[in-house]
N, C-alpha and C. Protein backbone atom coordinates (compact mmCIF):
# COMPACT_ATOMS: atom_id res chain seq x y z
N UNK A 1 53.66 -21.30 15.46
CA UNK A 1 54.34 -22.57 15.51
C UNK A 1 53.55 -23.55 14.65
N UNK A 2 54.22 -24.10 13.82
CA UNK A 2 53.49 -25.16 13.15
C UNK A 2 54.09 -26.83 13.14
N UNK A 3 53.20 -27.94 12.89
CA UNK A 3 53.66 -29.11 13.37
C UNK A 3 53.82 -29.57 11.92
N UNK A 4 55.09 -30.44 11.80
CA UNK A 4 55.54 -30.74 10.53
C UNK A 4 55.62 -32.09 10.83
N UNK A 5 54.64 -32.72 10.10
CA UNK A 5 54.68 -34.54 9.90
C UNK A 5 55.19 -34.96 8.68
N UNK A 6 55.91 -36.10 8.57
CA UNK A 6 56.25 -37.03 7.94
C UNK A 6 54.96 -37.57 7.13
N UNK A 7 54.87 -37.83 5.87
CA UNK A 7 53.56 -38.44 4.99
C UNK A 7 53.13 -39.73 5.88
N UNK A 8 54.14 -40.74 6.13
CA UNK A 8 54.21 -41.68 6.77
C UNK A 8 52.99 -41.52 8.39
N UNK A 9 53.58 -40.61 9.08
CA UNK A 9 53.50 -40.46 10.31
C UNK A 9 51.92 -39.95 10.05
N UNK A 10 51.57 -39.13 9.07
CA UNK A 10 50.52 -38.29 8.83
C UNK A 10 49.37 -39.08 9.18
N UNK A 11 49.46 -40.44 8.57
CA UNK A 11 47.90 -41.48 8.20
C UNK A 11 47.76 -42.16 9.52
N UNK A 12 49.34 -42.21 10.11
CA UNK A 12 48.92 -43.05 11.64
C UNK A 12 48.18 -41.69 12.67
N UNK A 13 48.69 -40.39 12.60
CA UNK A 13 48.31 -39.51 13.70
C UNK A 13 46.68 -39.38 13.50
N UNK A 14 46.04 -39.24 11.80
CA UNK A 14 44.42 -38.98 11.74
C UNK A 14 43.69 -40.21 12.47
N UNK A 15 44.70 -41.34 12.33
CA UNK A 15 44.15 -42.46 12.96
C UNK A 15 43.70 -42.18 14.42
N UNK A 16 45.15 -42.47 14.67
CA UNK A 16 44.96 -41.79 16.19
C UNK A 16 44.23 -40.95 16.88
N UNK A 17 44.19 -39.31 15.97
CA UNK A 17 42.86 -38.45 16.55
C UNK A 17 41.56 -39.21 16.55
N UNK A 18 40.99 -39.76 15.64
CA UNK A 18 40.00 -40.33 15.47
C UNK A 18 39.26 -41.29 16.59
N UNK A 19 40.42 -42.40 16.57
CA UNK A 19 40.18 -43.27 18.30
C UNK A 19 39.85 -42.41 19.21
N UNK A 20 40.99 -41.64 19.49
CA UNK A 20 40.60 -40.53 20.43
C UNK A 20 39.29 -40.07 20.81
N UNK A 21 38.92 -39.42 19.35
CA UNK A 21 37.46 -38.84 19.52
C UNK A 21 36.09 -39.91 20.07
N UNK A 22 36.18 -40.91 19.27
CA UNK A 22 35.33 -42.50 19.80
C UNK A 22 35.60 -42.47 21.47
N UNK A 23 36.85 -42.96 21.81
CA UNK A 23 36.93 -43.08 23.19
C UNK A 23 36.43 -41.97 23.87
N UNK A 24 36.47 -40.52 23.85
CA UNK A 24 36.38 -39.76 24.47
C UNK A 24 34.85 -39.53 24.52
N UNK A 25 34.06 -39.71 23.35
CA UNK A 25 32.86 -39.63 23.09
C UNK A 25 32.22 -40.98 23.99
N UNK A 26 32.62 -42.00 24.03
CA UNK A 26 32.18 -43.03 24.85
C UNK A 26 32.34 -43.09 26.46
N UNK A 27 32.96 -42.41 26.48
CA UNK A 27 33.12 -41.91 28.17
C UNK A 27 32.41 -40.94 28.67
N UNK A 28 32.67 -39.84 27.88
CA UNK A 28 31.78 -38.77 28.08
C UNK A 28 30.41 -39.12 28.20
N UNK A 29 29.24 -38.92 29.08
CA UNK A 29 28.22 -39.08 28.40
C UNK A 29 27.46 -37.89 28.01
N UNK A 30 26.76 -38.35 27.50
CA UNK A 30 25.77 -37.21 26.36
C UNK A 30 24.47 -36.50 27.38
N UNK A 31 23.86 -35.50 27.31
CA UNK A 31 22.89 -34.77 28.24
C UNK A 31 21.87 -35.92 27.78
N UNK A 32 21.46 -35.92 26.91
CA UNK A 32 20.23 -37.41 27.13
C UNK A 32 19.79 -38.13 27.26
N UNK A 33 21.25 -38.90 27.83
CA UNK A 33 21.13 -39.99 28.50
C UNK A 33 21.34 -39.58 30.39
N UNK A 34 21.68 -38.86 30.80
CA UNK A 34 21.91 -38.22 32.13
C UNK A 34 20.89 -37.62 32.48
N UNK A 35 20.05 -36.86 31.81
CA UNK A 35 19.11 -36.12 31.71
C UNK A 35 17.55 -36.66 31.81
N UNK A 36 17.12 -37.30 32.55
CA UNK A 36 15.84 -38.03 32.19
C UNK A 36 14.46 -37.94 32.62
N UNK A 37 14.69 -36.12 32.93
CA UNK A 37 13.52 -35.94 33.28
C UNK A 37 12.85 -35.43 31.74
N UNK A 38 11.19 -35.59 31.95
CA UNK A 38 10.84 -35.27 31.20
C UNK A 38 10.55 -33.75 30.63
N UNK A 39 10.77 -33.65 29.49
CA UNK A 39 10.62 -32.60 28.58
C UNK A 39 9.25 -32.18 27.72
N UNK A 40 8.20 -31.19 27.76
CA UNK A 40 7.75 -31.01 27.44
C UNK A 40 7.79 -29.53 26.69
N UNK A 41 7.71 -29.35 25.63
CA UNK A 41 7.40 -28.30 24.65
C UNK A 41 6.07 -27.79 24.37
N UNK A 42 5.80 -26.69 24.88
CA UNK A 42 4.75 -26.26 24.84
C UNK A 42 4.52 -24.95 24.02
N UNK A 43 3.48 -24.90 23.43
CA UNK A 43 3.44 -23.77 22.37
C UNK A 43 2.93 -22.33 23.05
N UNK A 44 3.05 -21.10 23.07
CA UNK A 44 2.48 -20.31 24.19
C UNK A 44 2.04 -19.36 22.77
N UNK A 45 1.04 -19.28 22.72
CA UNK A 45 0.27 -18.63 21.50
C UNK A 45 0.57 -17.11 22.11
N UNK A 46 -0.04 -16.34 21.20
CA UNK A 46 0.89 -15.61 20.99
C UNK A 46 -0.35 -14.24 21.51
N UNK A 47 -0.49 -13.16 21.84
CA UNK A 47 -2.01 -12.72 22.64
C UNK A 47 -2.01 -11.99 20.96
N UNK A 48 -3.55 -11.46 20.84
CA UNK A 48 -3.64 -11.10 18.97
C UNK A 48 -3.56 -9.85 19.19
N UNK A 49 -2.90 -9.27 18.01
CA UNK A 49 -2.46 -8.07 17.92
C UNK A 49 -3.52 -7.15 17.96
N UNK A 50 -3.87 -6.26 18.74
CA UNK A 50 -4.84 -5.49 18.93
C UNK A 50 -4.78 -4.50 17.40
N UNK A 51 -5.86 -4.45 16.81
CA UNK A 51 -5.96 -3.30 15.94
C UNK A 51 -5.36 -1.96 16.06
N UNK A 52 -4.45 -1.47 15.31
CA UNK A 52 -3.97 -0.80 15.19
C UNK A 52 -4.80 0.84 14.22
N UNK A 53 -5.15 1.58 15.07
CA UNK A 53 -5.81 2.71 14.47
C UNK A 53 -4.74 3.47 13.76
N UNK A 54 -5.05 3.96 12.36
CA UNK A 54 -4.14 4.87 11.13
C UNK A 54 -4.04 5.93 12.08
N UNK A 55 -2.98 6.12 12.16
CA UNK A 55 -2.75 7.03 12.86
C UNK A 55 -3.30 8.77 11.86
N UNK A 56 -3.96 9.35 12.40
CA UNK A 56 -4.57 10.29 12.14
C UNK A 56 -4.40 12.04 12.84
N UNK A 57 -4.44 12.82 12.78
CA UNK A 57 -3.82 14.04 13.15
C UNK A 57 -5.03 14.66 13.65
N UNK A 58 -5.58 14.76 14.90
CA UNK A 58 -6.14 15.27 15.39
C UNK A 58 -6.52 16.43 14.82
N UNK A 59 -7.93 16.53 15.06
CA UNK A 59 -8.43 18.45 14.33
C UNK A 59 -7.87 19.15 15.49
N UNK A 60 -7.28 20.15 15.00
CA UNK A 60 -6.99 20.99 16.28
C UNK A 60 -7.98 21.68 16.68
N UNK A 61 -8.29 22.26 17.98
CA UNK A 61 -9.17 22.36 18.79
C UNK A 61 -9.59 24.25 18.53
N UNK A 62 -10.96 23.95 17.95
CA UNK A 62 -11.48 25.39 17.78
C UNK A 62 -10.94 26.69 18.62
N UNK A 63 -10.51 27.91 18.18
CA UNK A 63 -10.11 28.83 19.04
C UNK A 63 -11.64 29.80 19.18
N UNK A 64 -11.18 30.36 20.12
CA UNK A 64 -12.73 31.41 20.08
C UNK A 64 -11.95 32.60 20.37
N UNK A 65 -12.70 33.72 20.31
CA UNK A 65 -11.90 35.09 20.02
C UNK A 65 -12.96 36.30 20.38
N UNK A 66 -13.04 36.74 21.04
CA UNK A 66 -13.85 37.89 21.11
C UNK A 66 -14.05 39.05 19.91
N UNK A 67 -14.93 39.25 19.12
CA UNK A 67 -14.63 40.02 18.09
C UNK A 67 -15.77 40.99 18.22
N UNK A 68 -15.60 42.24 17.82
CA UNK A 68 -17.09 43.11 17.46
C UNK A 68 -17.82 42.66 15.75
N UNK A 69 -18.80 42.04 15.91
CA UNK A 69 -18.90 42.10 14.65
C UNK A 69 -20.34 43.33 14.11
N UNK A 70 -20.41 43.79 13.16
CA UNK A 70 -21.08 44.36 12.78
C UNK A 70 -21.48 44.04 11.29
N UNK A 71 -22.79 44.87 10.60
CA UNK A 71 -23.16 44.08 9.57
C UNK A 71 -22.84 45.02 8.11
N UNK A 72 -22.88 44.54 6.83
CA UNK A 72 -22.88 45.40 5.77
C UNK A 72 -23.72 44.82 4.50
N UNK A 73 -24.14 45.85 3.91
CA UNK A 73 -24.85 45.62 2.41
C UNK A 73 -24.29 45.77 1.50
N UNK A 74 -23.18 45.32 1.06
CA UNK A 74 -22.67 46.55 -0.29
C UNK A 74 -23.64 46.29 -1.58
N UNK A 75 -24.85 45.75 -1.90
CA UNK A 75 -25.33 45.73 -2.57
C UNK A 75 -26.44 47.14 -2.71
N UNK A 76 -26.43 47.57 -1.03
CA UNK A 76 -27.30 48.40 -0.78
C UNK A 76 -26.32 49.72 -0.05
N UNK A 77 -25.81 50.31 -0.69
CA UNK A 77 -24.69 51.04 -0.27
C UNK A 77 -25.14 52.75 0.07
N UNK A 78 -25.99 52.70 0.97
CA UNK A 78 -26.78 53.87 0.89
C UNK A 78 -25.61 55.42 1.80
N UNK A 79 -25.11 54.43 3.09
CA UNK A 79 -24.00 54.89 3.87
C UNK A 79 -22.66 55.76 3.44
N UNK A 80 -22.49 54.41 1.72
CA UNK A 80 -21.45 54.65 0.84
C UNK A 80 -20.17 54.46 1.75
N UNK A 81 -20.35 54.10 2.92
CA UNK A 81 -18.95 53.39 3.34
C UNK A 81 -18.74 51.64 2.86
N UNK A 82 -19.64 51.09 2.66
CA UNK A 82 -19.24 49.60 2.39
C UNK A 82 -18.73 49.11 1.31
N UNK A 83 -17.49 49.73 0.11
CA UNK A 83 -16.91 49.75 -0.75
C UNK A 83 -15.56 50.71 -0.70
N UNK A 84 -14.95 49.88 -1.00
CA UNK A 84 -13.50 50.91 -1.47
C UNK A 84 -13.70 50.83 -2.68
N UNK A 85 -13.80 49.84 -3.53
CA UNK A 85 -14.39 50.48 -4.93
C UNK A 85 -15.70 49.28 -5.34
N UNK A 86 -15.08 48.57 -6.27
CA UNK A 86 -16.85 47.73 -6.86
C UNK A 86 -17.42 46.91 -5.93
N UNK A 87 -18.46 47.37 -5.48
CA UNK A 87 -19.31 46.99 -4.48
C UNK A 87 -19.89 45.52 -4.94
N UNK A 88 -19.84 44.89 -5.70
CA UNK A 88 -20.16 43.45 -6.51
C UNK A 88 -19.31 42.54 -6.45
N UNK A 89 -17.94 42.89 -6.11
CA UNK A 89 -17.05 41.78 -5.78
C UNK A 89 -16.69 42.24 -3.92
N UNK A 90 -15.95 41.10 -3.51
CA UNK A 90 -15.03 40.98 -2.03
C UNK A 90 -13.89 41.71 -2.90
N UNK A 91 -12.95 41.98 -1.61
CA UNK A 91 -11.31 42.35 -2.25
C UNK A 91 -10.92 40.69 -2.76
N UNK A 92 -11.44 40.07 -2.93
CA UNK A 92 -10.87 38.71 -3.27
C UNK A 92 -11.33 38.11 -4.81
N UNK A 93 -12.40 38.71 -5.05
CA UNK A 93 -12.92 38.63 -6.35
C UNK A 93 -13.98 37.92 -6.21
N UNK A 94 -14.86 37.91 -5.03
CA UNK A 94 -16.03 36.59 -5.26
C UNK A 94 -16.92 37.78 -4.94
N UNK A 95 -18.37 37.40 -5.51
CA UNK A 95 -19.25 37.56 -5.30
C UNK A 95 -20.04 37.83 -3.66
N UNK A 96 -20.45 38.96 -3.29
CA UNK A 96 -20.84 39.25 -1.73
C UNK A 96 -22.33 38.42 -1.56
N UNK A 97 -21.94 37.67 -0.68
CA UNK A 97 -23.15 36.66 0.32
C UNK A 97 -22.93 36.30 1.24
N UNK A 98 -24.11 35.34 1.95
CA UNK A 98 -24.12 35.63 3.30
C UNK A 98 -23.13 34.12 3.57
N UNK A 99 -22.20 33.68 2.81
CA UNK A 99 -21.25 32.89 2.90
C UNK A 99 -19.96 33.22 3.14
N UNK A 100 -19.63 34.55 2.69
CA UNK A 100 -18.64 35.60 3.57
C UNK A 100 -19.03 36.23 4.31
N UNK A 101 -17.59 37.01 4.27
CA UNK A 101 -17.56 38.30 6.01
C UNK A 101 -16.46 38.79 5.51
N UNK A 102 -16.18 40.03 6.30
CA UNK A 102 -15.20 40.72 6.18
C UNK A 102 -14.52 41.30 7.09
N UNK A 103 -12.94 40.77 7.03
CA UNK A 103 -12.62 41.38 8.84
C UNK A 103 -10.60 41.66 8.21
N UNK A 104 -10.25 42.01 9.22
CA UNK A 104 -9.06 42.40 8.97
C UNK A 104 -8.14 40.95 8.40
N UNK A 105 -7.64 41.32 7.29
CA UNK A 105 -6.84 39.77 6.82
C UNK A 105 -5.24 39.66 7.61
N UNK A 106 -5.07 41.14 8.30
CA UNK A 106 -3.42 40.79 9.54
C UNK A 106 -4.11 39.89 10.37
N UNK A 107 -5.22 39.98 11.08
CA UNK A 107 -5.25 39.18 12.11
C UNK A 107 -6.32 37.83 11.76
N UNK A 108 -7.20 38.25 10.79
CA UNK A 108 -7.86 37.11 10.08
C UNK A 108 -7.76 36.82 8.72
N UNK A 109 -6.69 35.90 8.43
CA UNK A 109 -6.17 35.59 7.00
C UNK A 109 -7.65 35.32 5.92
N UNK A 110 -7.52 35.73 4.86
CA UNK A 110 -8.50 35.17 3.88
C UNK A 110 -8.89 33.63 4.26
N UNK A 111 -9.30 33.33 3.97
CA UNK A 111 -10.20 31.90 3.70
C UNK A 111 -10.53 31.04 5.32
N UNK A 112 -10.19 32.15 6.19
CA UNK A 112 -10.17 31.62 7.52
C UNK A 112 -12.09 31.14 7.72
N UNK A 113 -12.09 30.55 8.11
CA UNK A 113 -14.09 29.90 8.36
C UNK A 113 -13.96 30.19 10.10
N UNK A 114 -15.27 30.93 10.15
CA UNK A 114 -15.37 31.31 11.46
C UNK A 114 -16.91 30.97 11.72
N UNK A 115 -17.34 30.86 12.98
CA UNK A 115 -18.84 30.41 13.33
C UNK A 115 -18.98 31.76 13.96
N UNK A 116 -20.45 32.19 13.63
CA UNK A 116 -20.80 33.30 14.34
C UNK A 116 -21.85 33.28 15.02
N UNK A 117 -22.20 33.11 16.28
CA UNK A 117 -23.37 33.43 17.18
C UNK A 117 -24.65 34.11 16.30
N UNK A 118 -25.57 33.54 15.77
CA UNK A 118 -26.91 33.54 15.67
C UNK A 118 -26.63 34.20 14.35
N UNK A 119 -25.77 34.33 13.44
CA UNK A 119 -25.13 34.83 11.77
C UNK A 119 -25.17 33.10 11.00
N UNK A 120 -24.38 32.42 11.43
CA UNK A 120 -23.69 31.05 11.24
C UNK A 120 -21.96 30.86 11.03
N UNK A 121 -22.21 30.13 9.66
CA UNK A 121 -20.52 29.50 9.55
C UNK A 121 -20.16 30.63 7.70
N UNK A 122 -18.94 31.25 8.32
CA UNK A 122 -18.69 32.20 6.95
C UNK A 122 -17.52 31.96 6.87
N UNK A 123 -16.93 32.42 6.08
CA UNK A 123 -15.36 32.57 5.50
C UNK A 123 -15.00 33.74 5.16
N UNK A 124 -13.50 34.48 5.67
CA UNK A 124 -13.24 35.70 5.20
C UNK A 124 -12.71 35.68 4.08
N UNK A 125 -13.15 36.64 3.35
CA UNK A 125 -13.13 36.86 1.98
C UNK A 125 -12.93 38.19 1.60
N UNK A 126 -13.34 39.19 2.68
CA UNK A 126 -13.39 40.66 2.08
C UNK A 126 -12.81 41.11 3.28
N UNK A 127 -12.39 42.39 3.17
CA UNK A 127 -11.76 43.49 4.15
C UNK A 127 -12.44 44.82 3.84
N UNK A 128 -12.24 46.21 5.07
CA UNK A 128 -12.62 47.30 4.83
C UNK A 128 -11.70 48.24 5.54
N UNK A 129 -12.05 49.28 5.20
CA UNK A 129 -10.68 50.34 5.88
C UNK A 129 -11.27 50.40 7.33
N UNK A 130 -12.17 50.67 7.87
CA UNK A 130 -12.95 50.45 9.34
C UNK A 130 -12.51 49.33 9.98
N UNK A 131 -12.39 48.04 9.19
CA UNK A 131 -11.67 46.60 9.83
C UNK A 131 -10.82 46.64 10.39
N UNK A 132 -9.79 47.34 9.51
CA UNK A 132 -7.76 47.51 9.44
C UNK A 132 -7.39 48.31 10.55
N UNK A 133 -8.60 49.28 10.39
CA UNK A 133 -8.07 50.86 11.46
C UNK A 133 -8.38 50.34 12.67
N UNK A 134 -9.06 49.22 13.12
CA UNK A 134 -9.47 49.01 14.89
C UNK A 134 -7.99 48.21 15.38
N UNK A 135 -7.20 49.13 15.96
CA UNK A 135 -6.00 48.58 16.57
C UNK A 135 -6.08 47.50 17.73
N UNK A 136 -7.30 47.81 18.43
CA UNK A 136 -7.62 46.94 19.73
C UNK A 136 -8.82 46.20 19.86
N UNK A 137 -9.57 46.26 19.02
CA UNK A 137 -10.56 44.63 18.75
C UNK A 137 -10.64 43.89 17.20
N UNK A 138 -10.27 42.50 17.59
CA UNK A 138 -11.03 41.90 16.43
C UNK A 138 -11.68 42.65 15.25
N UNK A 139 -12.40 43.11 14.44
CA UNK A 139 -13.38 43.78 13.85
C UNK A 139 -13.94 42.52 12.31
N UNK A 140 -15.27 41.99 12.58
CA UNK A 140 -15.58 41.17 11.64
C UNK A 140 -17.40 42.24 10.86
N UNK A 141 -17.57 42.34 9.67
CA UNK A 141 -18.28 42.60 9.17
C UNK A 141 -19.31 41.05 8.40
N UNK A 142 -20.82 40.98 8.98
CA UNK A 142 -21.33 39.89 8.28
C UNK A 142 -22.15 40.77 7.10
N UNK A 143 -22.55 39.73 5.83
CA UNK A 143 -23.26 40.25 5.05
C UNK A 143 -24.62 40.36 4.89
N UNK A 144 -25.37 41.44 4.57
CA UNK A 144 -26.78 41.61 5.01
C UNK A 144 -27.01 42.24 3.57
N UNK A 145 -28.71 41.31 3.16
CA UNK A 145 -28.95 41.81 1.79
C UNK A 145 -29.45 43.67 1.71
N UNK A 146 -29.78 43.82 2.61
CA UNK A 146 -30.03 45.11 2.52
C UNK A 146 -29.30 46.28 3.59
N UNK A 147 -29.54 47.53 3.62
CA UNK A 147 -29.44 48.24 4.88
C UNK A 147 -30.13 48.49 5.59
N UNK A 148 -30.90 47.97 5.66
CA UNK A 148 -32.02 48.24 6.58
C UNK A 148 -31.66 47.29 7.77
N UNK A 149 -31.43 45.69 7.26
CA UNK A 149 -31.21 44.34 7.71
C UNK A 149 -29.54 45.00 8.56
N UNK A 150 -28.80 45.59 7.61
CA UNK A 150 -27.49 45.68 8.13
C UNK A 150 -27.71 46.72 9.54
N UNK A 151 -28.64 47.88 9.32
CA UNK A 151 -28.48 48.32 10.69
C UNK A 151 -29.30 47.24 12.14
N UNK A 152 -30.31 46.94 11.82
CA UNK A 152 -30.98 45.97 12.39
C UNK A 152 -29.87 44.83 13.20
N UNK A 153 -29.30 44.31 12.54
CA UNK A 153 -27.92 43.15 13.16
C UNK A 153 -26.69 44.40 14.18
N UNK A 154 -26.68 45.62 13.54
CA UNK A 154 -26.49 46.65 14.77
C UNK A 154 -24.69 46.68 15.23
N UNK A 155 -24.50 46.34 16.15
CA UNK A 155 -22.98 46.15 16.67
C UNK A 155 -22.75 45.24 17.69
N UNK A 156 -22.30 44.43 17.38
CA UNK A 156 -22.64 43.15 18.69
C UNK A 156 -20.97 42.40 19.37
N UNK A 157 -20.67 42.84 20.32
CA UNK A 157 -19.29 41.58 20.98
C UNK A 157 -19.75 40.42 21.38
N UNK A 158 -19.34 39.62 20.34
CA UNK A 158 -19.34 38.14 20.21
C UNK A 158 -18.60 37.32 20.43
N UNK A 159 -18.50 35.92 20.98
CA UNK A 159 -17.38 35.15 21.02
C UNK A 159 -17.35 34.42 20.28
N UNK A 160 -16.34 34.06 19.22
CA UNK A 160 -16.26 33.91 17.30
C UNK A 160 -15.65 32.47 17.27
N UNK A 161 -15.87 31.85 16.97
CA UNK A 161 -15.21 30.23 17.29
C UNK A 161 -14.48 30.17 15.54
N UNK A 162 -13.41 30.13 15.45
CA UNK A 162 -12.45 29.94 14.50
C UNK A 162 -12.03 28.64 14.13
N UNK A 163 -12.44 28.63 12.78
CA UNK A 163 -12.94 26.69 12.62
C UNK A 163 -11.45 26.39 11.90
């Protein structure tokens, strides 16, 4: 529905709203004048944002593993078991020291770092057919400069902390 004014009629009706609004506004009263209690604004600070730590990914928590470990020389290969072939490299291509070990890579992947009870901290690097073939323990080989040293370290069940 729409309201259709006359041009005429038009200038008296804005008039009219207008009074309207004055009168109505003058009667009405306003909240601040009715209102006279006092008002206070108060600022409520704000508590400080506690430091926020980078969130960081926890080391996951060392496993330990029961393993037999036993020792080898392949520099000193008198046994002639401690080589499948060049006794101067790991199956990995590095150089044999007492910074590797050698244990099955199905159940201990290459480059795995393991701590060993009274040996220290090594990394697997090498494997042997004696490692692979123990279906039901662990099997870790540490490195010993000689054979003499390698029988001496002997056959020992250890509990192997997997770093």
């Amino acid at each position: 529905m729409s309201i259709r004014l006359h041009p005429r009629r038009l200038g008296r009706t804005a008039l009219i709203l207008a009074l309207m609004v004055l009168l109505v506004g003058s009667i009405v009263p306003h909240r601040a004048e009715t209102d006279r209690s006092p008002v206070a604004y108060v600022a409520i600070p704000k508590a400080p944002a506690e430091p926020q730590e980078a969130a960081v990914d926890p080391e996951p928590a060392p496993v330990i593993v029961t393993a037999v470990v036993t020792a080898y020389a392949p520099g000193d290969n008198r046994s002639g078991m401690c080589a499948d072939s060049d006794p101067s490299v790991t199956s990995t291509g590095k150089a044999p020291g007492p910074a590797y070990c050698a244990a099955d890579p199905a159940r201990l992947p290459y480059g795995t770092r393991l701590e060993i009870p009274g040996y220290g901290e090594v990394e697997v690097q090498d494997t042997g057919g004696a490692l692979r073939s123990d279906p039901e323990n662990i099997r870790i080989d540490v490195w010993a400069p000689s054979y003499e040293q390698a029988l001496e370290w002997g056959r020992q069940e250890l509990e192997v902390i997997i770093l």
